[in-house]
Protein backbone atom coordinates (compact mmCIF):
# COMPACT_ATOMS: atom_id res chain seq x y z
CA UNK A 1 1.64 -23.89 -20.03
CA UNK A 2 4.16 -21.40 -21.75
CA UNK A 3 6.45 -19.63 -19.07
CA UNK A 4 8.61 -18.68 -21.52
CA UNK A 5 11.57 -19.95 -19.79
CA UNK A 6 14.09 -20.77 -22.83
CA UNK A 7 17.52 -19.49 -21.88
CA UNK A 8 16.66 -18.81 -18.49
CA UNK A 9 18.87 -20.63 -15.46
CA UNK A 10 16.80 -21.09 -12.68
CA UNK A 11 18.58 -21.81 -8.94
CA UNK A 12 16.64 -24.23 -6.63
CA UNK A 13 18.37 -24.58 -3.17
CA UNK A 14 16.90 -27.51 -1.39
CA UNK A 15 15.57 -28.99 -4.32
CA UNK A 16 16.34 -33.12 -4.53
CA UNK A 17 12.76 -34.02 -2.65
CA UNK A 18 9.81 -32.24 -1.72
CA UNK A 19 8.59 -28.33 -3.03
CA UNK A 20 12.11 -27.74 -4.12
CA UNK A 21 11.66 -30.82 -6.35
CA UNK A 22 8.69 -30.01 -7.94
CA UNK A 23 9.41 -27.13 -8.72
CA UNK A 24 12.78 -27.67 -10.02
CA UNK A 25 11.11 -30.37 -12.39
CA UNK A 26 8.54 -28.09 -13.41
CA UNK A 27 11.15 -25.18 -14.21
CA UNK A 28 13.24 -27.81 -16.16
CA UNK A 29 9.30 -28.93 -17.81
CA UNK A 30 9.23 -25.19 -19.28
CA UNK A 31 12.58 -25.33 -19.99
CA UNK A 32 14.76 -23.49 -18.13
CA UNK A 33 18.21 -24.67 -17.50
CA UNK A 34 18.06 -25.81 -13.62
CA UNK A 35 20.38 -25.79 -10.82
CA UNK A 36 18.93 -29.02 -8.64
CA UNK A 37 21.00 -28.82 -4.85
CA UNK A 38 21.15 -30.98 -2.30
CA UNK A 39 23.17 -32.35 0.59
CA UNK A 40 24.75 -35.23 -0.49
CA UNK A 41 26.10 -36.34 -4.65
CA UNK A 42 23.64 -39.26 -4.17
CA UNK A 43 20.41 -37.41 -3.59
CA UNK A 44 21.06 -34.52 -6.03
CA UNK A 45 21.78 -38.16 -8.87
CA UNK A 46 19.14 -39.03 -7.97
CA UNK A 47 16.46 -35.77 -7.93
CA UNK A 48 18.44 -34.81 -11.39
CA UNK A 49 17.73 -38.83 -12.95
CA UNK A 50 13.88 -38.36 -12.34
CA UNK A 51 13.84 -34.88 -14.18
CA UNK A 52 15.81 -36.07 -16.82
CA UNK A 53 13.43 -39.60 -16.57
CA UNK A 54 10.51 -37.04 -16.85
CA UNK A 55 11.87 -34.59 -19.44
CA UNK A 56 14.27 -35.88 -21.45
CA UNK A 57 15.28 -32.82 -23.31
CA UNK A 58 15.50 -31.20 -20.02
CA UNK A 59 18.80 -28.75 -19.37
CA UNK A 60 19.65 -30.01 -15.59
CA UNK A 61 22.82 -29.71 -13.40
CA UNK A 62 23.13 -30.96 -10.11
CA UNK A 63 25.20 -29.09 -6.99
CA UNK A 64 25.61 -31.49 -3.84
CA UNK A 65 26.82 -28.76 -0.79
CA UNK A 66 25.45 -27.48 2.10
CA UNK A 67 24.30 -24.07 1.06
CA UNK A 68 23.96 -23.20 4.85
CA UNK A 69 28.14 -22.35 4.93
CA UNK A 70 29.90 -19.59 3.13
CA UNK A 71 32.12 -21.82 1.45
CA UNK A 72 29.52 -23.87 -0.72
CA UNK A 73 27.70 -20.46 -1.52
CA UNK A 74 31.25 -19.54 -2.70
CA UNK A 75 31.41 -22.55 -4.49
CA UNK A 76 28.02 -22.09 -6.36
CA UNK A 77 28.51 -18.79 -7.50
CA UNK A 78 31.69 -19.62 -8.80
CA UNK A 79 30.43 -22.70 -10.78
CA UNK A 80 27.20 -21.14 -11.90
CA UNK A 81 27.69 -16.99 -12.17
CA UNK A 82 24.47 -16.26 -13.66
CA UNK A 83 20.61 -17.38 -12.36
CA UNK A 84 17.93 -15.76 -13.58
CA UNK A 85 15.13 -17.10 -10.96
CA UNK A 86 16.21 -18.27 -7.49
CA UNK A 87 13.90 -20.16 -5.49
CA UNK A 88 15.49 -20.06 -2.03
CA UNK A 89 13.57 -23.54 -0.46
CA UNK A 90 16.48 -24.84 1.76
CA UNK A 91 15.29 -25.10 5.22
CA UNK A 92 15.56 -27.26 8.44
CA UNK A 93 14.72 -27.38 11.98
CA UNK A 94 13.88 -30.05 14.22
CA UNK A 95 11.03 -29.66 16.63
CA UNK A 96 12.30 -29.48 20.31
CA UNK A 97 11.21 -28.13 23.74
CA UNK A 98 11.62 -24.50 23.74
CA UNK A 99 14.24 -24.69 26.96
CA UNK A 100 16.37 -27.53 25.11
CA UNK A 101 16.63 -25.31 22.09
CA UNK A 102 20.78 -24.32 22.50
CA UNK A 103 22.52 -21.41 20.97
CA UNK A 104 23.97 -23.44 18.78
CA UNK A 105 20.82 -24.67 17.16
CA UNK A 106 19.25 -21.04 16.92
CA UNK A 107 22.62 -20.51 15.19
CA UNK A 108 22.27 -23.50 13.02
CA UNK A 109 18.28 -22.51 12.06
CA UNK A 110 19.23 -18.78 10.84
CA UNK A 111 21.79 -20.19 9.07
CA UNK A 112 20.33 -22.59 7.02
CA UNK A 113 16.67 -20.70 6.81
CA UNK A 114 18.10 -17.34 6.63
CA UNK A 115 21.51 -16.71 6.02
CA UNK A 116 21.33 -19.57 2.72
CA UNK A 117 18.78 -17.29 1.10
CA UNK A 118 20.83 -13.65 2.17
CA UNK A 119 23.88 -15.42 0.53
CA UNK A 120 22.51 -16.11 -2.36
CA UNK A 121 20.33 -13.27 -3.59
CA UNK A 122 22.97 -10.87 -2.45
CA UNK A 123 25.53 -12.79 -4.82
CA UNK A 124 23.04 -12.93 -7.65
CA UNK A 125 20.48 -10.16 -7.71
CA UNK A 126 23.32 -7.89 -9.21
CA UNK A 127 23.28 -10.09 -12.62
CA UNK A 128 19.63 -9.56 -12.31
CA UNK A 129 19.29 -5.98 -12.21
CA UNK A 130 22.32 -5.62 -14.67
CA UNK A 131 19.96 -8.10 -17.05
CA UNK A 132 16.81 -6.26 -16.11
CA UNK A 133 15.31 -9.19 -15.76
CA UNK A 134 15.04 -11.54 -12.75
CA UNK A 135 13.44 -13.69 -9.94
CA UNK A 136 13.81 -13.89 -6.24
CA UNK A 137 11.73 -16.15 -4.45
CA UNK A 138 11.56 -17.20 -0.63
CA UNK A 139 9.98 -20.23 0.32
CA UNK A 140 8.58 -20.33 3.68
CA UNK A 141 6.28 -22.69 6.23
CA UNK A 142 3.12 -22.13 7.37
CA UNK A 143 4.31 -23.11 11.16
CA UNK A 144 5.34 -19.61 11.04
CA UNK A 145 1.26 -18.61 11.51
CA UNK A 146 0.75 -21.43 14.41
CA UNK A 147 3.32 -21.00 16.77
CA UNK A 148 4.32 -24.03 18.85
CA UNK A 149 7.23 -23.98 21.70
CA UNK A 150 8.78 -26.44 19.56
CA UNK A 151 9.16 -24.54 16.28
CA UNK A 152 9.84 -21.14 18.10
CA UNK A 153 13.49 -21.27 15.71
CA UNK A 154 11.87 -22.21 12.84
CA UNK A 155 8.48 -19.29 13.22
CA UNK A 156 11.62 -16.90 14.13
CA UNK A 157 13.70 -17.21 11.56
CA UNK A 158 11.46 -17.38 8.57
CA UNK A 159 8.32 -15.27 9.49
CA UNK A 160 9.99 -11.72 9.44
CA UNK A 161 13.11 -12.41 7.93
CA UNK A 162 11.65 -13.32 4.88
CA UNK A 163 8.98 -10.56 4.65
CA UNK A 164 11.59 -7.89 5.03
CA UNK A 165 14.39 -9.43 2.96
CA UNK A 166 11.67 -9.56 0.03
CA UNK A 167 10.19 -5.70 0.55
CA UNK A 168 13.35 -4.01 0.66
CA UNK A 169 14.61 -5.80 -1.95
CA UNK A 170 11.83 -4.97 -4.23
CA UNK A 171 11.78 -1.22 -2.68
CA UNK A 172 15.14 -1.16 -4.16
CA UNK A 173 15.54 -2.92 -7.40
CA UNK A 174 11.87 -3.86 -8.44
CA UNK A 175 11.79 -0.47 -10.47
CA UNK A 176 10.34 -2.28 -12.99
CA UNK A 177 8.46 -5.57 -13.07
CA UNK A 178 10.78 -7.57 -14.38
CA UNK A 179 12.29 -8.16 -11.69
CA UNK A 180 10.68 -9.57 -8.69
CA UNK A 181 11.01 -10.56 -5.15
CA UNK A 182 8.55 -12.71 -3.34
CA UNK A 183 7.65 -15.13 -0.66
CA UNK A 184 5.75 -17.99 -0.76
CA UNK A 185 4.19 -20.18 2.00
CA UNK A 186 3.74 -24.17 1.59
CA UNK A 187 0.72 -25.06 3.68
């Protein structure tokens, strides 16, 4: 398959294991230049040795931050100014009771499901539009369609924050269709 990729840097928060990784090593495949993040130096070595195992003439760079804070978004967008596709896959929660859910882990769930992907489309869908040519995506769950006590965070904080982010965003710069704004479920 032909994507047409060449010369295109492609942004892949959450990306040393899982979705994120696949798709980071199938970007890289079609050769984009890739972004791979992670939490920690040793797991984004790690995710960007198996790309580079898999497709040696692959253009990967690794950047090991918590994308959740303002700092490391700071970071990132200092480092790498320009992304063409952004694949916003960073996400977390940890199934509780409803009633032992605290404040601070609602806060910690829009942060890392929400706020991550605000961050970083509002720092790089200006290049985009400037470029007339760009990609926004949102990766979601599909607990968000089978609500349990225990994911209540997680449903909240992806389900409608994601669809809205997405349709205003491509009310208001998806003009034309180069660029684009969507989300995506994993089932």
């Amino acid at each position: 398959m032909n994507l047409e990729l060449m010369g295109k840097t492609a942004l892949i928060s959450g990306s040393t294991k899982g979705i994120g990784f696949a798709i980071a090593s199938r970007l890289a495949a079609e050769g984009a230049r890739v972004i791979v993040n992670g939490g920690s130096d040793q797991s984004v070595n790690s995710a960007l040795e198996q790309v580079r195992k898999a497709a040696p003439e692959a253009k990967v760079e690794g950047f090991a931050s918590d994308l959740a804070t303002t700092t490391a978004t700071e970071a990132l967008v200092n480092r790498f100014p320009a992304v063409d596709i952004l694949v916003n896959n960073l996400g977390s929660y940890e199934p509780k009771p409803f009633d032992e859910i605290s404040d601070e882990d609602w806060r910690h769930v829009l942060e890392v499901n929400v706020l991550s992907g605000v961050r970083l489309s509002r720092a790089y869908v200006s290049g985009m539009k400037q470029r007339n040519w760009g990609r926004i995506i949102f990766i979601s769950s599909f607990a968000v369609q089978s609500l349990q006590p225990s994911t209540v965070p997680l449903c909240a904080s992806m389900a409608e924050s994601f669809h809205h982010v997405s349709k205003r965003k491509c009310s208001k710069t998806g003009k034309e269709r180069q660029r684009e704004i969507q989300t995506i479920q994993e089932q």
